[in-house]
C-alpha atoms as a PDB file:
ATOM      1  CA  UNK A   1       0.000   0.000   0.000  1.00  0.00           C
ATOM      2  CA  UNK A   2       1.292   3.322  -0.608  1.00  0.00           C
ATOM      3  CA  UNK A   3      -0.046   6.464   0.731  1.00  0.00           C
ATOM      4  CA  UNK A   4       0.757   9.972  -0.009  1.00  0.00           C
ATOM      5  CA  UNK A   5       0.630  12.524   3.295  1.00  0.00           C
ATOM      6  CA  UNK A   6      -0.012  16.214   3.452  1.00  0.00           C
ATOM      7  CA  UNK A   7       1.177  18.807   5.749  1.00  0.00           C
ATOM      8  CA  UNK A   8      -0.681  22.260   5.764  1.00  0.00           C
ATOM      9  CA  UNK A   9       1.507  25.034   6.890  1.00  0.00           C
ATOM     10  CA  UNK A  10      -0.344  27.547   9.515  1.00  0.00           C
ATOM     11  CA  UNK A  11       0.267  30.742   9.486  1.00  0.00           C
ATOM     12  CA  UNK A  12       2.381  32.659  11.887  1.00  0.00           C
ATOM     13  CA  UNK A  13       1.649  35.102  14.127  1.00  0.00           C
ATOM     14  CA  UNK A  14       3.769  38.595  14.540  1.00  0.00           C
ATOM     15  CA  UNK A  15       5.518  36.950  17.562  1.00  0.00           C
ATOM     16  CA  UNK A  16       6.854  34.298  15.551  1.00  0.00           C
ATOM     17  CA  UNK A  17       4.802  31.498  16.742  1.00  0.00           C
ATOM     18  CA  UNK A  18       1.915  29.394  15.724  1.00  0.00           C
ATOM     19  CA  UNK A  19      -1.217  30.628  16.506  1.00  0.00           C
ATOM     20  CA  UNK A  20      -2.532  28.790  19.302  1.00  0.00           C
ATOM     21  CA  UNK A  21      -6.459  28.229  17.877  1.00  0.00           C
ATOM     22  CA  UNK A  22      -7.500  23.989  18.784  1.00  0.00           C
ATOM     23  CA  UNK A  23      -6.958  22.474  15.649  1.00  0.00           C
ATOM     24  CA  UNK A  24     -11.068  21.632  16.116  1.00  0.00           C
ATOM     25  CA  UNK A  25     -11.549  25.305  15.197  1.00  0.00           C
ATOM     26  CA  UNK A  26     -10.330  25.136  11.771  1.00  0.00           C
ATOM     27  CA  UNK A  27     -12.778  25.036   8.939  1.00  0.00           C
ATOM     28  CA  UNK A  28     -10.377  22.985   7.083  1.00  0.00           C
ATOM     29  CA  UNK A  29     -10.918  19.231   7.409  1.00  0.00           C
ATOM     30  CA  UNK A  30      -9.022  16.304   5.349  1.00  0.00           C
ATOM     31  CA  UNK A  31      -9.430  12.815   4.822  1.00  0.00           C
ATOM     32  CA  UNK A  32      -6.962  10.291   4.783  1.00  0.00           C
ATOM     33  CA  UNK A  33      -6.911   8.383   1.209  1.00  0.00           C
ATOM     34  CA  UNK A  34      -4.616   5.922   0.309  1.00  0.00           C
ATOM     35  CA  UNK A  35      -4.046   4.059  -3.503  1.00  0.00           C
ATOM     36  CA  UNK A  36      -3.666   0.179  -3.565  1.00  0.00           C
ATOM     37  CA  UNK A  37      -0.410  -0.102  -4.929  1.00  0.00           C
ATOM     38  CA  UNK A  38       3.072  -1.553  -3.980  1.00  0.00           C
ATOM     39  CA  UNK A  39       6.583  -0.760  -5.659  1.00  0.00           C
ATOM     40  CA  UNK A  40       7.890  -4.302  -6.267  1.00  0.00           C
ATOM     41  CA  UNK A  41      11.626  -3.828  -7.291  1.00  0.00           C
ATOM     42  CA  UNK A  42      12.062  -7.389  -6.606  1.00  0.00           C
ATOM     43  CA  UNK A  43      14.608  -6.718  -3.512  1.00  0.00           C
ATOM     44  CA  UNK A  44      16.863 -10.384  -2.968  1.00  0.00           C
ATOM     45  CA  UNK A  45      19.483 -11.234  -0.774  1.00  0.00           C
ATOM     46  CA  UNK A  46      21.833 -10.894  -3.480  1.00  0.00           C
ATOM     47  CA  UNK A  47      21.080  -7.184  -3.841  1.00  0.00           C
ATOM     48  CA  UNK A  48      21.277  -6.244  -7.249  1.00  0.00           C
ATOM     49  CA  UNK A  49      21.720  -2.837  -8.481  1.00  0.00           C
ATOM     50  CA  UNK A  50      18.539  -2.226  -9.649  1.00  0.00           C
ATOM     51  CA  UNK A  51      16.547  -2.973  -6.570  1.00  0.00           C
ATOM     52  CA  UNK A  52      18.024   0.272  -5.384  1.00  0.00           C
ATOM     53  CA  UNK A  53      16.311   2.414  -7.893  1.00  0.00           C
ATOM     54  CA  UNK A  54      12.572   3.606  -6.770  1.00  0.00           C
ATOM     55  CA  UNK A  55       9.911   3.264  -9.302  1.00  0.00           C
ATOM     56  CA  UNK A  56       8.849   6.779 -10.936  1.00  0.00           C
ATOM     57  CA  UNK A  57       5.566   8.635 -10.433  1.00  0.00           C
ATOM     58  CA  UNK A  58       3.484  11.125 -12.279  1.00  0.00           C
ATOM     59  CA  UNK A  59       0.301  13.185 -11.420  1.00  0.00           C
ATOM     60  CA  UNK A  60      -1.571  14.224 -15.425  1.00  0.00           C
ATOM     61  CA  UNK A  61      -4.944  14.124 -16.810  1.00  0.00           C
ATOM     62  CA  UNK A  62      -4.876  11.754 -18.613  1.00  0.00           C
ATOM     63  CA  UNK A  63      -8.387  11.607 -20.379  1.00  0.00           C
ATOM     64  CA  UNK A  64      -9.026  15.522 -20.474  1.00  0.00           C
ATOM     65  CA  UNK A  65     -11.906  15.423 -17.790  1.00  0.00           C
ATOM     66  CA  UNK A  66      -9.967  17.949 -15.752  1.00  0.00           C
ATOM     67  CA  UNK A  67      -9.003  15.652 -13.070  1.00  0.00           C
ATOM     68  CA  UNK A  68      -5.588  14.857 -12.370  1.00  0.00           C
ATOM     69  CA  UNK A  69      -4.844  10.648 -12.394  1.00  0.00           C
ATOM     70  CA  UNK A  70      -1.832   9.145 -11.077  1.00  0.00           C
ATOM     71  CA  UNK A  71       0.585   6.615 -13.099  1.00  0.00           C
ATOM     72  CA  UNK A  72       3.344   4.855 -11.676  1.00  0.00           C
ATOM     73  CA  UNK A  73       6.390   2.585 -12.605  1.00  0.00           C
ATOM     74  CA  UNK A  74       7.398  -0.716 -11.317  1.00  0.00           C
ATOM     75  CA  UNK A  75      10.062  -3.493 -10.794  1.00  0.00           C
ATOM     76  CA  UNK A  76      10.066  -6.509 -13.178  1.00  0.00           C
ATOM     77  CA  UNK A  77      11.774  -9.942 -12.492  1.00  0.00           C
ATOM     78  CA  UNK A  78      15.232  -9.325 -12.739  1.00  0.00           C
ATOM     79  CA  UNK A  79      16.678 -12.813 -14.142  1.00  0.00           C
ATOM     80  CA  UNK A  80      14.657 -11.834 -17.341  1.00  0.00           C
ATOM     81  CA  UNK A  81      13.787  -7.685 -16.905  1.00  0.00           C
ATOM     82  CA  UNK A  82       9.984  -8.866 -17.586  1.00  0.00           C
ATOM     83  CA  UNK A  83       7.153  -8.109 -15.978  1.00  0.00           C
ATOM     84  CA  UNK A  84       5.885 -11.794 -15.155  1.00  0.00           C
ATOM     85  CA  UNK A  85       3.542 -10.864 -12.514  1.00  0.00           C
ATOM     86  CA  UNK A  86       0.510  -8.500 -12.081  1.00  0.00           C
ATOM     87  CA  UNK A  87       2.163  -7.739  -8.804  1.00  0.00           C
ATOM     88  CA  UNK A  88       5.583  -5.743 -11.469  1.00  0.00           C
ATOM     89  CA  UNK A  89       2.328  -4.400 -13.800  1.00  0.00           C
ATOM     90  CA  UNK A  90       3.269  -0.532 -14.006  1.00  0.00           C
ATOM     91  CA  UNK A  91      -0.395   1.360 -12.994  1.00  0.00           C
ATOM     92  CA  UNK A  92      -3.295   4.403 -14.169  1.00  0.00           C
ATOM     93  CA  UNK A  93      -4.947   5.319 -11.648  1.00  0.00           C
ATOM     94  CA  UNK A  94      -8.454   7.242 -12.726  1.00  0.00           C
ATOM     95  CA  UNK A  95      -9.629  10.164 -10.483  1.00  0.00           C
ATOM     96  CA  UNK A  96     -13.036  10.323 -10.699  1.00  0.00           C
ATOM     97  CA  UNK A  97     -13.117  13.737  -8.801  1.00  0.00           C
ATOM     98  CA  UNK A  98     -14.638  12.724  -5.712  1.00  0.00           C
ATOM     99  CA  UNK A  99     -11.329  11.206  -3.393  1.00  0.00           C
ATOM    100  CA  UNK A 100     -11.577   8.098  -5.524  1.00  0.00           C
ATOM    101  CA  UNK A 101      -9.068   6.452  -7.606  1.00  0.00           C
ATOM    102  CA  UNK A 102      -9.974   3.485 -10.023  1.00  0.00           C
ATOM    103  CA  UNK A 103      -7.308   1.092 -11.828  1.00  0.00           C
ATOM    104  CA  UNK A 104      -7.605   1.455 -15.733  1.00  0.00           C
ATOM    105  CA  UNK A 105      -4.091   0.163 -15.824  1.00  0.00           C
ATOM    106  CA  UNK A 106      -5.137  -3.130 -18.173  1.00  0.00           C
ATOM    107  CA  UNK A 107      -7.902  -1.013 -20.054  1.00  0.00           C
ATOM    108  CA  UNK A 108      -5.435   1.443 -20.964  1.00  0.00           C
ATOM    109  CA  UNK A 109      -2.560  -1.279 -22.120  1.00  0.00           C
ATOM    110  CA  UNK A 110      -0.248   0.488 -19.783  1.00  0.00           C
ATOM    111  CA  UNK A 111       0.857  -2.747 -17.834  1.00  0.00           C
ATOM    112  CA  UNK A 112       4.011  -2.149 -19.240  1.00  0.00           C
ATOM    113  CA  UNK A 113       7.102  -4.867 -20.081  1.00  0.00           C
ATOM    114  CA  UNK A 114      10.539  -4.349 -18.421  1.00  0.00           C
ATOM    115  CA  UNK A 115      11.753  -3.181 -15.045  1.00  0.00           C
ATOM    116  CA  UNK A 116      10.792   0.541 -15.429  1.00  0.00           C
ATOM    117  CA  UNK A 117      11.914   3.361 -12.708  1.00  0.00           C
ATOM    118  CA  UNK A 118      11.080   6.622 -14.606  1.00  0.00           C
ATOM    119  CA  UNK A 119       8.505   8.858 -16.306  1.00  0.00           C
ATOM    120  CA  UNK A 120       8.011  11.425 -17.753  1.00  0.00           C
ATOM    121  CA  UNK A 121       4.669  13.164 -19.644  1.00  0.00           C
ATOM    122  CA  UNK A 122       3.959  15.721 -22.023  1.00  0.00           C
ATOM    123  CA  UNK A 123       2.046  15.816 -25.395  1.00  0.00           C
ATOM    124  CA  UNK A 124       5.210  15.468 -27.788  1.00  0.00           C
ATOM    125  CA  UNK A 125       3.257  15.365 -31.061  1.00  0.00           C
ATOM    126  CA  UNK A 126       0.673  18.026 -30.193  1.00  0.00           C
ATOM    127  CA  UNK A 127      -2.785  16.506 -30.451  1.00  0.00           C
ATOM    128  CA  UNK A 128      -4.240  17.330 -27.125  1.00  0.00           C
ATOM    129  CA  UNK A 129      -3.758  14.676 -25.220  1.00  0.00           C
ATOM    130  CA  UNK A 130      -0.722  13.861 -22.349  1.00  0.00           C
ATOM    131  CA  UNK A 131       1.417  11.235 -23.978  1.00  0.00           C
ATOM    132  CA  UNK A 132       3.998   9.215 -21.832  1.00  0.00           C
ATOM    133  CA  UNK A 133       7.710   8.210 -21.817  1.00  0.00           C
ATOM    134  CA  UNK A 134       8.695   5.333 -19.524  1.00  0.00           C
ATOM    135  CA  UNK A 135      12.562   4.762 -18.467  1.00  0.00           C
ATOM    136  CA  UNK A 136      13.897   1.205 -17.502  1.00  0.00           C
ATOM    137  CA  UNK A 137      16.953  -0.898 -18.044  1.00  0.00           C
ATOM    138  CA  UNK A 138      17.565  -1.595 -21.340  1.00  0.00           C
ATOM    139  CA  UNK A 139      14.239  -0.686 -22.652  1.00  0.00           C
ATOM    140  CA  UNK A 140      12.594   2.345 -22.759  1.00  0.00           C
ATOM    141  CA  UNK A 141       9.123   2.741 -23.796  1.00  0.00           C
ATOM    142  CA  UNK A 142       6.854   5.516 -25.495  1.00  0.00           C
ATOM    143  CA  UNK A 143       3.079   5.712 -25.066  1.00  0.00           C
ATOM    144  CA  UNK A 144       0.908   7.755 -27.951  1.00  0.00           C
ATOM    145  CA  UNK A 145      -2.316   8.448 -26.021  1.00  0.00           C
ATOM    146  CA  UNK A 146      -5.432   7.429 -28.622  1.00  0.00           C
ATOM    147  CA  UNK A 147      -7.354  10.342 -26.771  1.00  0.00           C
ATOM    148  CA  UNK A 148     -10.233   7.382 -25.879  1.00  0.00           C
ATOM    149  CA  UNK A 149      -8.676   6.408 -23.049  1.00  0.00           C
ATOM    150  CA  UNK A 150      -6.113   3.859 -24.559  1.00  0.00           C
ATOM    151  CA  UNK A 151      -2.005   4.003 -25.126  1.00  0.00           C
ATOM    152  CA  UNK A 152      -0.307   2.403 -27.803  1.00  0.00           C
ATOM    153  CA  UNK A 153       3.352   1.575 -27.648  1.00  0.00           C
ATOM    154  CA  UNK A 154       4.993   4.240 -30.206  1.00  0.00           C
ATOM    155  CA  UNK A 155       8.761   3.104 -29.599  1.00  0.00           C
ATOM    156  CA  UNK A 156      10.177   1.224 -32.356  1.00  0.00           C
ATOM    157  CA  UNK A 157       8.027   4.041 -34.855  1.00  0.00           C
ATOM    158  CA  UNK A 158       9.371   6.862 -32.940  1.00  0.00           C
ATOM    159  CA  UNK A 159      12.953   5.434 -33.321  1.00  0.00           C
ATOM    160  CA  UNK A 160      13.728   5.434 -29.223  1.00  0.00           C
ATOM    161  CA  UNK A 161      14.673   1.508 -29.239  1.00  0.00           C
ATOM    162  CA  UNK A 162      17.957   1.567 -30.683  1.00  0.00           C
ATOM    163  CA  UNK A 163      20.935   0.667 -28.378  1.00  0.00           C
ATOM    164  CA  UNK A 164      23.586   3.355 -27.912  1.00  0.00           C
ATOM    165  CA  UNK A 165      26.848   2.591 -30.652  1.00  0.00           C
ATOM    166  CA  UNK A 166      29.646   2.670 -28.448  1.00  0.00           C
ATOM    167  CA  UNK A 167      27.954   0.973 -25.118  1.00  0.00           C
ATOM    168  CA  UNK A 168      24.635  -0.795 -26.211  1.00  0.00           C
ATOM    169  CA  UNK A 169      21.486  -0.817 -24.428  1.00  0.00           C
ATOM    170  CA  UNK A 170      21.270   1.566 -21.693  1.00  0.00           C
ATOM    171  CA  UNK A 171      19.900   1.600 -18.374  1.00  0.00           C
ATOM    172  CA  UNK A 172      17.855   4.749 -18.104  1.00  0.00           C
ATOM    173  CA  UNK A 173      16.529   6.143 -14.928  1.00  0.00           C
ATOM    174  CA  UNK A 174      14.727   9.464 -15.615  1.00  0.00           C
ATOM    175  CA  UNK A 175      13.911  11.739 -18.497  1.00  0.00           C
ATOM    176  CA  UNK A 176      12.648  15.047 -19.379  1.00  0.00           C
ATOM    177  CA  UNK A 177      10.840  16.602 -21.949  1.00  0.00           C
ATOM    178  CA  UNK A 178      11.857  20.121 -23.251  1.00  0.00           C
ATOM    179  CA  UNK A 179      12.182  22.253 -26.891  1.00  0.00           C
ATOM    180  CA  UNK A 180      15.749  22.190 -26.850  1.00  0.00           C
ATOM    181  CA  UNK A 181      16.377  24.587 -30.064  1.00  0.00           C
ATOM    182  CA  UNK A 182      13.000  26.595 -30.030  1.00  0.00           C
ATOM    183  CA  UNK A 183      11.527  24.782 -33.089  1.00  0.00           C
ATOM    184  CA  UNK A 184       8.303  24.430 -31.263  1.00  0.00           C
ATOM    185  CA  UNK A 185       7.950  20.467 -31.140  1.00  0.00           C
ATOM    186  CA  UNK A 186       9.361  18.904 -27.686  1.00  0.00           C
ATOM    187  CA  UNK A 187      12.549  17.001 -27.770  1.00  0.00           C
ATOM    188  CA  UNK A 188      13.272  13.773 -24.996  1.00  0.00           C
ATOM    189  CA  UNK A 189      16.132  14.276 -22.541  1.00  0.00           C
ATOM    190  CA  UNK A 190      16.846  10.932 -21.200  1.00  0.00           C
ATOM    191  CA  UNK A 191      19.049  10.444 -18.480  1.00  0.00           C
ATOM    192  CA  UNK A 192      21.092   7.150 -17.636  1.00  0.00           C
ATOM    193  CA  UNK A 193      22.836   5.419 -14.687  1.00  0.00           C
ATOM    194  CA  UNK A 194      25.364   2.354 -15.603  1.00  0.00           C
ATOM    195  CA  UNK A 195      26.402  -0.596 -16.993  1.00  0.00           C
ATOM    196  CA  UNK A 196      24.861  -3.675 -15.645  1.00  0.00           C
ATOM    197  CA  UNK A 197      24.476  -7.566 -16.161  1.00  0.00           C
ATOM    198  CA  UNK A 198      22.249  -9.910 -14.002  1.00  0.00           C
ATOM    199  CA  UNK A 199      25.150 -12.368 -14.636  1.00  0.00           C
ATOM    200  CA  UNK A 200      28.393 -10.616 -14.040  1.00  0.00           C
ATOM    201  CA  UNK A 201      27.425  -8.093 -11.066  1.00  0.00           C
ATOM    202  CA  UNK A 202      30.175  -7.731  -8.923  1.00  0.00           C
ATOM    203  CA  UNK A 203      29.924  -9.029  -5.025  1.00  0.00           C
ATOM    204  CA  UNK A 204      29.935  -6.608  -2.724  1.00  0.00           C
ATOM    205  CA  UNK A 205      30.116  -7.422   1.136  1.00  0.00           C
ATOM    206  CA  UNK A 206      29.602  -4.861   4.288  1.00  0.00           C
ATOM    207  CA  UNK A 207      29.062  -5.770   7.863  1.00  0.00           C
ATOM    208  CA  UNK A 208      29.023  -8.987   7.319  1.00  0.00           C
ATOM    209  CA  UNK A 209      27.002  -9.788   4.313  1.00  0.00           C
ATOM    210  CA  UNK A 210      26.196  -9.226   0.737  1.00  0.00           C
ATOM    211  CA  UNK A 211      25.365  -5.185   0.478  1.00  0.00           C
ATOM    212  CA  UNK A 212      24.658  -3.031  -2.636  1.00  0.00           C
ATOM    213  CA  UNK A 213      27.804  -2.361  -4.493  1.00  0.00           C
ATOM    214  CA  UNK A 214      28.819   1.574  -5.418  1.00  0.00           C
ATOM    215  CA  UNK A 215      27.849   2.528  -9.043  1.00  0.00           C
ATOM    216  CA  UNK A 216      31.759   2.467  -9.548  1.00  0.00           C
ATOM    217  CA  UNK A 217      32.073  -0.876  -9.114  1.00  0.00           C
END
């Protein structure tokens, strides 16, 4: 379960301190909402590099009903970097503007395939509708939004598959989207971490037992 918290800042008074009012005499009142979902980053006692990175997180409406939804990333299995289990399944939560949050994640084919970490949104080919760019390692992935409440993965067309020439597929941990040279379209700053391989991580011990090893390793 993961829950988000909010802290209201009161006002000061000229002495410098709070005002002293019960908190029963505020008009204000809040209600504690949580969203069903767990990061899975598939944490082992071998403590592979990955499982450090926390999945990603973006607030966008994503059906133009002028409610803000909530997507997230998640962890995949990391023998094979799939998602083999609902419980890695990335997830769209729907705000239907009264404090409730339904899961269109399978509806909108955003389920997603490889151990993902982060996101990014913006409408990159200008059709009025939030489109989204997932980072992972070794894959990322581009979303078109349809506009009818459905995504449909753009990467190969959009050319963001191929491997980098001199090191090969890259692990990728957050992006950006910004008009780098003022052309008017939106260009994709992506930013990557390291090299990595399931198969020839390095051991790293501390205290005792296996720990995470530095990115330098």
């Amino acid at each position: 379960m993961l829950a988000c918290a909010l802290v209201v800042a009161r006002p000061r008074t000229q002495s410098g301190n709070a005002p002293k009012a019960a908190l029963s005499d505020s008009p204000i009142r809040f209600t504690y909402q949580a969203i069903d979902f767990k990061l899975d980053s598939n944490e082992s006692p071998e403590h592979h590099a990955p499982e450090t990175m926390a999945g990603g997180v973006a607030v966008f409406d994503y059906n133009n009903d002028g409610k803000l939804d909530i997507f997230f990333t998640n962890g995949a299995d990391l023998k094979t970097l799939k998602k083999d289990s609902p419980k890695y399944y990335n997830r769209l939560f729907e705000n239907d503007g009264k404090g409730h949050f339904t899961d269109v994640t399978e509806k909108a084919g955003l389920k997603g395939t490889g151990y993902d970490t982060g996101v990014a949104i913006a409408d990159y080919d200008n059709d009025g509708y939030e489109d989204i760019f997932v980072a992972g390692v070794y894959r990322n992935t581009l979303y078109h939004n349809n506009g009818d409440g459905t995504f449909t993965d753009v990467t190969y067309k959009a050319g963001l598959n191929k491997p980098d020439p001199e090191y090969g597929p890259l692990w990728s941990v957050a992006a950006a989207w910004v008009d780098v040279n003022n052309d008017g379209l939106l260009d994709l700053v992506v930013i990557n971490y390291l090299k990595w391989d399931f198969n020839n991580e390095p051991v790293c011990a501390g205290f005792g037992h296996n720990d995470y090893c530095h990115p330098k390793m």
